[in-house]
Protein backbone atom coordinates (compact mmCIF):
# COMPACT_ATOMS: atom_id res chain seq x y z
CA UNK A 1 -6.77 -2.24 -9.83
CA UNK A 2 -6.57 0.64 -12.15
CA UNK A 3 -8.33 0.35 -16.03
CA UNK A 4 -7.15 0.80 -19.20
CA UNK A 5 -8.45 2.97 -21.04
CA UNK A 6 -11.38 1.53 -23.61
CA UNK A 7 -10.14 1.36 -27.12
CA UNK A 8 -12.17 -0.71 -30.06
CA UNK A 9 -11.21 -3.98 -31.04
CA UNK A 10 -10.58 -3.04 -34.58
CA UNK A 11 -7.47 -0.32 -33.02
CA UNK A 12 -6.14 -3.26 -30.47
CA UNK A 13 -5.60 -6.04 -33.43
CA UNK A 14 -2.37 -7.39 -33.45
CA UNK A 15 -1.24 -4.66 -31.58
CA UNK A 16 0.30 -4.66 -27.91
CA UNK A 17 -0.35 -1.05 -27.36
CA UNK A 18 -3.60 -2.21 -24.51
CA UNK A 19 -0.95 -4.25 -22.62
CA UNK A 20 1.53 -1.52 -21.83
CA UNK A 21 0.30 -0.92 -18.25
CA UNK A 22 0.87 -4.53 -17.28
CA UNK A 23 4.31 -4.47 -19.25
CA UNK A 24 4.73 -1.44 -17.22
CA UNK A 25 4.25 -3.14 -13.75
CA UNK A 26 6.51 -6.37 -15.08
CA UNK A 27 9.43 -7.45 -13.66
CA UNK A 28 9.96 -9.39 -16.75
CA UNK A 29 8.90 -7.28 -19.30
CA UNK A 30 10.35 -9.07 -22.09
CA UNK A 31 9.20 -11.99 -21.27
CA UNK A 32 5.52 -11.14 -20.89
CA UNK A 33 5.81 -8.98 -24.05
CA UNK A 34 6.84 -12.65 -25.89
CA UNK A 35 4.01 -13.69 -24.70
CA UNK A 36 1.29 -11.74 -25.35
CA UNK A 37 3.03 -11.17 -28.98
CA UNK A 38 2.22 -14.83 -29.26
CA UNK A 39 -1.34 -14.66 -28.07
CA UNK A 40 -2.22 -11.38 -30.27
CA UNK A 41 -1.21 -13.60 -33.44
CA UNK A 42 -3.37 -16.33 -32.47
CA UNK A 43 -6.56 -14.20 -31.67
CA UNK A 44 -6.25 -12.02 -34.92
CA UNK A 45 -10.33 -10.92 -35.01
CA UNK A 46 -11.59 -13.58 -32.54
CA UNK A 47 -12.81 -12.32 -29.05
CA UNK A 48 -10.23 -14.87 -27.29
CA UNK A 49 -8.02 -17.93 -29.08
CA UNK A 50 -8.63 -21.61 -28.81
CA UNK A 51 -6.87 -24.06 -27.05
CA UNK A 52 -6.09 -25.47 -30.76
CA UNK A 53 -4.55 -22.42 -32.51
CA UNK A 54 -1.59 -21.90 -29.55
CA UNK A 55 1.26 -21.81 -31.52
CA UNK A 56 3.20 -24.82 -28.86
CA UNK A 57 6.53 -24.56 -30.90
CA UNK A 58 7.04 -20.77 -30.07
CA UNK A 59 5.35 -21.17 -26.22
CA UNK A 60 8.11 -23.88 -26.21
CA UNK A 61 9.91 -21.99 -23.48
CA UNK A 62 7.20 -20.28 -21.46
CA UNK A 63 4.53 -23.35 -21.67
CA UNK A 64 6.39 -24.52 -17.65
CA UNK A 65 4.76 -21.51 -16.64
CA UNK A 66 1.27 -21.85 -18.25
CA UNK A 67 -1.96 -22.65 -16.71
CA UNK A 68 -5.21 -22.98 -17.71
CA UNK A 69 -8.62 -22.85 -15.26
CA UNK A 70 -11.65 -23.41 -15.57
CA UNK A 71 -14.63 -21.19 -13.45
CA UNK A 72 -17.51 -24.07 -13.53
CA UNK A 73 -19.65 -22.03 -10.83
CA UNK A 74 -18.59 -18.84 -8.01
CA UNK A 75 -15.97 -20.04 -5.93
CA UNK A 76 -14.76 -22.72 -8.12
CA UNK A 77 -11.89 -22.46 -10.37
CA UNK A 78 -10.06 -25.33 -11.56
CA UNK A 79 -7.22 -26.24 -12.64
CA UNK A 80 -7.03 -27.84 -16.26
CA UNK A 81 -3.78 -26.75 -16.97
CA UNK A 82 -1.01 -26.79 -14.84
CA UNK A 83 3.17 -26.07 -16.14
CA UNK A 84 5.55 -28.36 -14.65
CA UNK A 85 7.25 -24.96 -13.24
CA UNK A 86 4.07 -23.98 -11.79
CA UNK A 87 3.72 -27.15 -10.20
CA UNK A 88 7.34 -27.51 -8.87
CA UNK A 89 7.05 -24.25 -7.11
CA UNK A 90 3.42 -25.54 -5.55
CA UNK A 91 4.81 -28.79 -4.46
CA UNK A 92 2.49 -30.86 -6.84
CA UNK A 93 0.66 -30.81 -9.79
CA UNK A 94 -2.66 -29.75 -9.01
CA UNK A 95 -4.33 -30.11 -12.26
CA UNK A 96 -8.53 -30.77 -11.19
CA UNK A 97 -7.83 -29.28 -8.48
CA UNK A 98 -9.67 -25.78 -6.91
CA UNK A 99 -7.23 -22.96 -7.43
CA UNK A 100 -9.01 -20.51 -5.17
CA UNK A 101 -8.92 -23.52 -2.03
CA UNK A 102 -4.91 -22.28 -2.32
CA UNK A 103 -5.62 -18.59 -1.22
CA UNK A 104 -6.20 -16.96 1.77
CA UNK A 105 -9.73 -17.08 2.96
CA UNK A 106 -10.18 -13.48 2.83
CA UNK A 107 -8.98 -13.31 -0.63
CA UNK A 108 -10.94 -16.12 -2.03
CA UNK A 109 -14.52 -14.02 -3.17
CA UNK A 110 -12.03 -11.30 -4.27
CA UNK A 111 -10.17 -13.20 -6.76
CA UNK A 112 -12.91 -15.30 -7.94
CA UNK A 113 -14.56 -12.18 -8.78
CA UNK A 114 -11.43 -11.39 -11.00
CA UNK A 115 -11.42 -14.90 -12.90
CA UNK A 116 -15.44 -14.46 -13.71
CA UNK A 117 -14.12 -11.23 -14.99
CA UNK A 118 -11.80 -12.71 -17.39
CA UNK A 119 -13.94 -15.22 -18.31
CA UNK A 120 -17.07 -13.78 -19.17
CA UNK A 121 -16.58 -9.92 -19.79
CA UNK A 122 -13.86 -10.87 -21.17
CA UNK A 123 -10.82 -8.76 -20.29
CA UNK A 124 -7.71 -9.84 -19.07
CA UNK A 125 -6.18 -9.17 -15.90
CA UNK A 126 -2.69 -8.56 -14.82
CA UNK A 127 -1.78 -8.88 -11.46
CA UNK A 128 1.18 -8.27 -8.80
CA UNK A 129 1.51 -10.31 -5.39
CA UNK A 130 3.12 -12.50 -2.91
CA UNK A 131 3.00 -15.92 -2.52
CA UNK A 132 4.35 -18.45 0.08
CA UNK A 133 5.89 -21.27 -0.58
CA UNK A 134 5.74 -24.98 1.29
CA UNK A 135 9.54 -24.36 1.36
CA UNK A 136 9.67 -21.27 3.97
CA UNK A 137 10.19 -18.87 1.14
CA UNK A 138 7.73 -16.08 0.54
CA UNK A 139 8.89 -14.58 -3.16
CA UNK A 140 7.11 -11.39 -5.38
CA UNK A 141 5.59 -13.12 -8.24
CA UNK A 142 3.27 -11.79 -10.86
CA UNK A 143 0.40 -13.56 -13.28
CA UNK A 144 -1.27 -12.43 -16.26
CA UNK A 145 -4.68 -13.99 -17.13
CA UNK A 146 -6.36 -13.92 -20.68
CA UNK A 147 -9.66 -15.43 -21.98
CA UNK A 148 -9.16 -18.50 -24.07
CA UNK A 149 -12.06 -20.15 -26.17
CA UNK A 150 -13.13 -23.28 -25.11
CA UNK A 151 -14.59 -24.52 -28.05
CA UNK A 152 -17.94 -22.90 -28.43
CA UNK A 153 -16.87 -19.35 -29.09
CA UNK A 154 -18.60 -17.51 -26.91
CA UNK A 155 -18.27 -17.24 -22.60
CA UNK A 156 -17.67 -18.67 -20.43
CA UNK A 157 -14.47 -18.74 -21.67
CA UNK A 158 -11.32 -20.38 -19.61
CA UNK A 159 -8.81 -18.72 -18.32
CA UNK A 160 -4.94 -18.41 -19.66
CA UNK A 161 -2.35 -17.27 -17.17
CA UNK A 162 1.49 -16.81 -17.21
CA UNK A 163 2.81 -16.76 -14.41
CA UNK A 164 6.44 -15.11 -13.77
CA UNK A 165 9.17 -13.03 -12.05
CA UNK A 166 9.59 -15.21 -9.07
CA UNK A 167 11.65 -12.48 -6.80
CA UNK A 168 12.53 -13.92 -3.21
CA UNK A 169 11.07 -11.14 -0.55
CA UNK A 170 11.94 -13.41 2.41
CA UNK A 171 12.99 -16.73 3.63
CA UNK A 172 11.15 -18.93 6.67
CA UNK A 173 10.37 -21.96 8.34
CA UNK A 174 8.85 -24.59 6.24
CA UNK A 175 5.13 -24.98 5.92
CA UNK A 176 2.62 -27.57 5.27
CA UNK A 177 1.21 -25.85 2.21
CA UNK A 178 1.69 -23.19 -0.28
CA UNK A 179 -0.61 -20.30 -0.64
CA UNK A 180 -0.98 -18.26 -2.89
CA UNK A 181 -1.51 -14.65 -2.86
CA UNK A 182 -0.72 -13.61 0.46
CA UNK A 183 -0.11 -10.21 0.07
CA UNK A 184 -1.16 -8.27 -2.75
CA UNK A 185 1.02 -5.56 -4.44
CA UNK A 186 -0.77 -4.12 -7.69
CA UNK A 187 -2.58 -4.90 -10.66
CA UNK A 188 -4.56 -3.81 -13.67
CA UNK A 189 -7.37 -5.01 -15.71
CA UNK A 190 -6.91 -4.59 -19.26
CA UNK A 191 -9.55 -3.96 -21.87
CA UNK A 192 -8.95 -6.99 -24.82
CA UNK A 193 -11.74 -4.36 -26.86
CA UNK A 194 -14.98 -5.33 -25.17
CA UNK A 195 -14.85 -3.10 -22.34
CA UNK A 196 -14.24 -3.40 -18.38
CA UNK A 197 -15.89 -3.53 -15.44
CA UNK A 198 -17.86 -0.87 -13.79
CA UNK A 199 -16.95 1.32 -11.23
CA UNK A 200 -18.24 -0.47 -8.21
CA UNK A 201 -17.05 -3.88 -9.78
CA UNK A 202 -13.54 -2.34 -9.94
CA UNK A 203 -13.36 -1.07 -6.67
CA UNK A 204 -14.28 -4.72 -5.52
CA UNK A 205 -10.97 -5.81 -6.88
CA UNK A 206 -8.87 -3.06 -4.90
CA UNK A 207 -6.74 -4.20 -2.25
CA UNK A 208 -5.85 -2.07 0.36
CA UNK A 209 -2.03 -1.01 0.56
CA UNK A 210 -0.86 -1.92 4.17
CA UNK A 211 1.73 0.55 4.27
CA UNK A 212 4.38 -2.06 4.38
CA UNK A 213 7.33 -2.36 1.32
């Protein structure tokens, strides 16, 4: 994952201008740009939102998409929070359940790493990938995670995600499960005003390109 550049908080308010590498990488640009319009308005000053000030009448149309987590201790994230689009595409609603239990095992201490990242730094993340699907297909989806208050105003915070651009890649035979993050395309970690990880840290979260399209 590449960085974006450090900025203050005071120069970021209200502003989208940190986000423009993820928008950059977005299939749905629009879309995400809604989004974190909506989640800008609601943070004003604060280092994240609460669950309490989301504005539900204007996430109205992205809210099937929305999930919340929780990172109670390394290597367990759960869900709190899971859109009824999110969960159609999984199969089930997995709401209490252990997101990272639906990724690869090799990917598992990588991706935790990025949720504690979120969480606790906190930045936000933005991330490009592949999942697989229970139904045989494998599609290019992408997921933007952002710290949201969870009531004490100060970390560990919980983690907000969109997730969009469902592009089919491939279709297969059916499987028992769906995983998540099979293949990983690109992403970037996005400094919300309070800095990001160190150099070491980030090259933790680097994936490898395989070569393959």
């Amino acid at each position: 994952m590449s960085a974006v550049a450090a900025q203050s908080r005071q120069s970021l308010s209200n502003t989208l201008e940190c986000y423009e590498p993820a928008l950059a990488l977005s299939e749905a640009p629009d879309r995400l740009r809604a989004f974190l319009q909506i989640y800008e308005d609601v943070r004003g000053d604060k280092v994240a939102p609460t669950r309490s000030d989301l504005d539900l009448r204007r996430l109205a149309k992205l809210l099937p998409d929305v999930t919340i987590m929780e990172r109670l201790a390394p290597m367990s994230v759960i869900y709190r929070l899971m859109g009824t689009a999110v969960a159609e595409r999984m199969g089930a609603d997995l709401t209490g359940h252990n997101f990272l239990n639906y990724l690869g095992q090799t990917e598992r201490s990588r991706i935790d790493l990025g949720v504690s990242l979120v969480t606790e730094l906190p930045c936000g993340t933005f991330s490009v990938y592949e999942n697989e699907y229970a139904s045989g297909m494998t599609v290019r989806a992408e997921s933007l995670a952002l710290p949201l208050d969870a009531g004490t105003g100060h970390a560990p915070y919980l983690s907000l995600g969109l997730h969009s651009s469902q592009t089919p890649v491939s279709y297969g035979q059916e499987r028992e499960e769906s995983m998540i993050g099979t293949r990983w395309r690109d992403g970037v970690v996005i400094d919300l005003g309070y800095g990001v990880p160190d150099q070491a840290t980030m090259d933790a979260l680097k994936v490898e390109d395989d070569g393959t399209d």
